[in-house]
C-alpha atoms as a PDB file:
ATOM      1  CA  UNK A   1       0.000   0.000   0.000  1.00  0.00           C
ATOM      2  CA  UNK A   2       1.378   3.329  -0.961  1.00  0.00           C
ATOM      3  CA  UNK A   3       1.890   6.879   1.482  1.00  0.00           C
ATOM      4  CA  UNK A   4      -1.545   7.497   2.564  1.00  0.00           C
ATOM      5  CA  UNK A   5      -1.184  11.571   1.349  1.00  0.00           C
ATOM      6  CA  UNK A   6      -4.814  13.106   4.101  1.00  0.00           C
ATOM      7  CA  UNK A   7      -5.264  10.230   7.018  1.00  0.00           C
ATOM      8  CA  UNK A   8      -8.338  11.983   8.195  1.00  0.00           C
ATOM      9  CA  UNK A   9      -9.677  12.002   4.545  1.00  0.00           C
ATOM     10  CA  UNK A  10      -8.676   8.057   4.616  1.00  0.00           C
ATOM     11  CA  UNK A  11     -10.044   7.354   7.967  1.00  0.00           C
ATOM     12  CA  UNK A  12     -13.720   8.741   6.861  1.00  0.00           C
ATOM     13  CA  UNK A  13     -13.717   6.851   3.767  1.00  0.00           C
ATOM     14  CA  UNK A  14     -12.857   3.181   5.861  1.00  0.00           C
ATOM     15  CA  UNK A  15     -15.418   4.287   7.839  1.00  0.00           C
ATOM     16  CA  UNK A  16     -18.094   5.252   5.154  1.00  0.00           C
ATOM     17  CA  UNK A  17     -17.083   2.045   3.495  1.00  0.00           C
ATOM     18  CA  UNK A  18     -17.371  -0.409   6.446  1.00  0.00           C
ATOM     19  CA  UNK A  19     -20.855   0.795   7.662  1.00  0.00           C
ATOM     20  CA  UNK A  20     -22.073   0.549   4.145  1.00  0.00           C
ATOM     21  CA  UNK A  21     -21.098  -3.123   4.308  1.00  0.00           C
ATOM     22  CA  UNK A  22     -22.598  -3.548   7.800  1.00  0.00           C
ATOM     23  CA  UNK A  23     -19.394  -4.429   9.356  1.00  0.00           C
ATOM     24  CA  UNK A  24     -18.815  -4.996  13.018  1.00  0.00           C
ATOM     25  CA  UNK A  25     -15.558  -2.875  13.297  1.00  0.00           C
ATOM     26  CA  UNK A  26     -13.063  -1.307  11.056  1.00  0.00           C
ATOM     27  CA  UNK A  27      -9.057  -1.154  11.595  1.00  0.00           C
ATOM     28  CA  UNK A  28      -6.914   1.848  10.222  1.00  0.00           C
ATOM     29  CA  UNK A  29      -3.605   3.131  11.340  1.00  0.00           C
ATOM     30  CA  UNK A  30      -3.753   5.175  14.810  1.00  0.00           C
ATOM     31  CA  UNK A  31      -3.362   8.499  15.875  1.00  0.00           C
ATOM     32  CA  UNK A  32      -3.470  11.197  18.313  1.00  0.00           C
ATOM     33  CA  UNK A  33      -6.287  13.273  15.675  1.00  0.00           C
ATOM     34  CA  UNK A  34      -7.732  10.410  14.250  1.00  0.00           C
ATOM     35  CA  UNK A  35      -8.233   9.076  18.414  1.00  0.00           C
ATOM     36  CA  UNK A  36      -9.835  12.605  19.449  1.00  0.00           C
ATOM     37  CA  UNK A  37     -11.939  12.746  16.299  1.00  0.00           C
ATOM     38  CA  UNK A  38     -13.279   8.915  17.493  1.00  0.00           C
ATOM     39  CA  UNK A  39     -13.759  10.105  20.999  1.00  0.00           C
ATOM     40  CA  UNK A  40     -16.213  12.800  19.752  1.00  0.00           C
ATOM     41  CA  UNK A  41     -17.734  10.605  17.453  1.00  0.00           C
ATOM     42  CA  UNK A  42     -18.481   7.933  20.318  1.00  0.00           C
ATOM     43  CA  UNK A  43     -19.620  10.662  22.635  1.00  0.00           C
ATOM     44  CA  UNK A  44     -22.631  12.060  20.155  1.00  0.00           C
ATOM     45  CA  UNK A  45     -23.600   8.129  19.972  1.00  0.00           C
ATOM     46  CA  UNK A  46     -21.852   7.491  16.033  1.00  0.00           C
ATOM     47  CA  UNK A  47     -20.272   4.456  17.487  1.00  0.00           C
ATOM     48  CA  UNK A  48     -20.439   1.677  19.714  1.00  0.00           C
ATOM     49  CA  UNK A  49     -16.837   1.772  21.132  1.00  0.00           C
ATOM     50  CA  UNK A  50     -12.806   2.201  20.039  1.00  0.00           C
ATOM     51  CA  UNK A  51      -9.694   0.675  21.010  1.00  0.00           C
ATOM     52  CA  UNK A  52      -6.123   1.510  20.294  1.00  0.00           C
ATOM     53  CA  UNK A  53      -4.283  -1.844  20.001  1.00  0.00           C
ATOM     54  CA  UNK A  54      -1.024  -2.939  18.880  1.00  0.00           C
ATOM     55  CA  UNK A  55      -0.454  -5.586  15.972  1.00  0.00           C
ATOM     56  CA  UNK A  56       2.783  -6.395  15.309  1.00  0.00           C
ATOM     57  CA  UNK A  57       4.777  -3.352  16.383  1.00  0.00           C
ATOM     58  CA  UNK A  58       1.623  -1.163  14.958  1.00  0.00           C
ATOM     59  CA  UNK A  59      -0.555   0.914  16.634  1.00  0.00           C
ATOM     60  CA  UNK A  60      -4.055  -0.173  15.051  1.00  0.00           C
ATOM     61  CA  UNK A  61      -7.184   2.350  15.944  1.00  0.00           C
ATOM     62  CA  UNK A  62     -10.298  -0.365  16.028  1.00  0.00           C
ATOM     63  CA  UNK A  63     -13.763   1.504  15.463  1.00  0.00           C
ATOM     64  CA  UNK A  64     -17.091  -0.591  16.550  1.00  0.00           C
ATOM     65  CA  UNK A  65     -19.786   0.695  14.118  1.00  0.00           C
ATOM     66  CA  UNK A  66     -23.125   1.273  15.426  1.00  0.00           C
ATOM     67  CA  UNK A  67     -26.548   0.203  13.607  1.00  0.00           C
ATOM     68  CA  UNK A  68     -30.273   0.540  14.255  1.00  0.00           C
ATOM     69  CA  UNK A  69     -30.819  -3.205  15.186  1.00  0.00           C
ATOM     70  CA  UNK A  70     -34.948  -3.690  14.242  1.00  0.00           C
ATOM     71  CA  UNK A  71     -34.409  -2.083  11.119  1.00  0.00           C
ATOM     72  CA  UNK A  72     -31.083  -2.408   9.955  1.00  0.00           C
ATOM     73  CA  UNK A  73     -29.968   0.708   9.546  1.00  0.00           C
ATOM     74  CA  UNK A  74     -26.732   2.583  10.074  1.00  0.00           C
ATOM     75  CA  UNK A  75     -26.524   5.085  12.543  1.00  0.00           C
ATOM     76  CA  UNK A  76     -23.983   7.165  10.171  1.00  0.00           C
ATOM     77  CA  UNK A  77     -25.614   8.319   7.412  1.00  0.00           C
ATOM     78  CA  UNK A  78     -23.161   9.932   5.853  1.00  0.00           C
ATOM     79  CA  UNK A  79     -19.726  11.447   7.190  1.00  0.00           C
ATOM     80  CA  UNK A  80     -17.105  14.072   5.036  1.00  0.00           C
ATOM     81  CA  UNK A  81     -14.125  15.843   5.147  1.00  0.00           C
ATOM     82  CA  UNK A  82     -14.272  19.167   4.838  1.00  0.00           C
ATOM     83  CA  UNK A  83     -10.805  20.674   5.145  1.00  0.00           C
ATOM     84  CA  UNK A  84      -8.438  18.945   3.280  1.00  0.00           C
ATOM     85  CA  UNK A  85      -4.567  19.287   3.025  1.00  0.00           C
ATOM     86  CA  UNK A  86      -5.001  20.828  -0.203  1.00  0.00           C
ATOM     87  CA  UNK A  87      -7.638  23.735   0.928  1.00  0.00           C
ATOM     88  CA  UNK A  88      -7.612  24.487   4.397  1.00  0.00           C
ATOM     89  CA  UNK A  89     -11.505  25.923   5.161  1.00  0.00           C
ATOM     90  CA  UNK A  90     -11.231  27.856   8.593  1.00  0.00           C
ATOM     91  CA  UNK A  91     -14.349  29.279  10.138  1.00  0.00           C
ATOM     92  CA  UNK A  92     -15.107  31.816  12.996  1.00  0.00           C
ATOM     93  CA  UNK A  93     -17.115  30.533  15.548  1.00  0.00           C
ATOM     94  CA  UNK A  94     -20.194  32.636  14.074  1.00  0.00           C
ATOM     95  CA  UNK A  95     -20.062  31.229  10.889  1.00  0.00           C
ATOM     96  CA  UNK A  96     -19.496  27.592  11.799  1.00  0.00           C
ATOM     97  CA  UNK A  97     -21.678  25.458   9.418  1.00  0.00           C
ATOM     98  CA  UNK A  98     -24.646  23.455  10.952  1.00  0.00           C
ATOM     99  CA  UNK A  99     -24.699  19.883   9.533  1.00  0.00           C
ATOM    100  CA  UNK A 100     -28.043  18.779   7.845  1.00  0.00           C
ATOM    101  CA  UNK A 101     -29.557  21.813   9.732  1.00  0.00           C
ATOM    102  CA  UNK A 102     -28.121  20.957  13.207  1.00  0.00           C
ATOM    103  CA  UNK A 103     -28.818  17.042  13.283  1.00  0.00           C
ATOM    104  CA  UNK A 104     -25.684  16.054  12.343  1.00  0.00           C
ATOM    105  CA  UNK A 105     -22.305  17.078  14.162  1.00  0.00           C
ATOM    106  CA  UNK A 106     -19.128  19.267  12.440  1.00  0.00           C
ATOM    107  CA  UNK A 107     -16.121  18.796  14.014  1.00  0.00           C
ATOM    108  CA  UNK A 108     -13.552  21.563  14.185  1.00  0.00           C
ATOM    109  CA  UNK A 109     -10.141  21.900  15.100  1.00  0.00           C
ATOM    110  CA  UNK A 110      -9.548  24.772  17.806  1.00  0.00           C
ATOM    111  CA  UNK A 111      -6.868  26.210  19.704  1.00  0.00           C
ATOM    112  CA  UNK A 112      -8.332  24.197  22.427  1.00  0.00           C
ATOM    113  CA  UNK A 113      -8.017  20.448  20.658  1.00  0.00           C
ATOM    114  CA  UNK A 114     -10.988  19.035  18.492  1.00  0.00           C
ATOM    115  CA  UNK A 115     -14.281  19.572  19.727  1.00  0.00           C
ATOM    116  CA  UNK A 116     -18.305  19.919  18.096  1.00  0.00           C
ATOM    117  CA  UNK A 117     -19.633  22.805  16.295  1.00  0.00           C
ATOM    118  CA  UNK A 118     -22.037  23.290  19.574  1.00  0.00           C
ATOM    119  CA  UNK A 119     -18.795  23.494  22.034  1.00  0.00           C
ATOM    120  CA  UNK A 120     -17.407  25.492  19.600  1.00  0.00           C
ATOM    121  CA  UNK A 121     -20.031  27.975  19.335  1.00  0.00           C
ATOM    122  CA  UNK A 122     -20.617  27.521  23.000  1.00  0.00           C
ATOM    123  CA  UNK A 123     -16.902  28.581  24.060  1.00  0.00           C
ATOM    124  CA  UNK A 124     -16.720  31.423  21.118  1.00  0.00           C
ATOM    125  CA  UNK A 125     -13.846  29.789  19.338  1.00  0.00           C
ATOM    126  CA  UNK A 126     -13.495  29.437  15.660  1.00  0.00           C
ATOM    127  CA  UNK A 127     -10.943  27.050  13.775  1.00  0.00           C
ATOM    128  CA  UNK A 128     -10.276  25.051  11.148  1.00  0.00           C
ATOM    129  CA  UNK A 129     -12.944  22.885   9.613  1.00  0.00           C
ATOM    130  CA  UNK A 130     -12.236  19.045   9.811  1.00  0.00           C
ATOM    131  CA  UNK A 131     -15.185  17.197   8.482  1.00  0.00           C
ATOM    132  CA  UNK A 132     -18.963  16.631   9.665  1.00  0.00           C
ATOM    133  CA  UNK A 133     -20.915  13.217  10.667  1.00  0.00           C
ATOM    134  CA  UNK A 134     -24.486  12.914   9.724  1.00  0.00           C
END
């Protein structure tokens, strides 16, 4: 496999890719972003659960998708990166974008580590744009 060139841009796209499919969990490589961006996703109820493990000298970020068991439905309807390494899209906390008119969550990169669009709007900080979870 070649030099992964946006992680966070990779990491949505395993994700997208393994709920589509209805799989249990999905494996990428770990790290300290693609960890806090988890935690937030776990906290507004995304996922099940995550786990940093090591395989084989690697640190391996495990992701337990989440579905809506009577129906069979996925909990994440859709999830995209916003920012990308390419074009950097920074907002002020005032003009932070809602995600499918506030049901969904944007996640933005502060001076104060990762957090919602709601804590960000909440705490009056602005920042750069990393992606949004429907």
């Amino acid at each position: 496999m070649g030099v992964i060139m946006d992680p966070i841009s990779d990491m949505f796209v395993r994700i997208r890719n393994a709920a589509m499919k209805f799989h249990e969990k999905v494996d990428m490589p770990s790290s300290k972003i693609k960890i806090a961006i988890t935690k937030i996703f776990k906290e507004e109820g995304y996922i099940l659960d995550y786990k940093n493990i090591n395989i084989n000298g690697q640190n391996i970020l495990r992701i337990y998708l989440k579905y809506i068991t009577d129906s069979k439905k996925n909990v994440i309807c859709g999830i995209k990166r916003i920012s990308k390494s390419s074009l950097r899209i920074y907002s002020g906390y005032k003009s932070i974008p809602k995600t499918v008119g506030g049901l969904g969550v944007t996640i933005i990169s502060t001076s104060k580590g990762l957090m919602t669009d709601k804590q960000s709007r909440n705490k009056k900080i602005g920042g750069e744009v990393i992606g949004c979870i429907w």
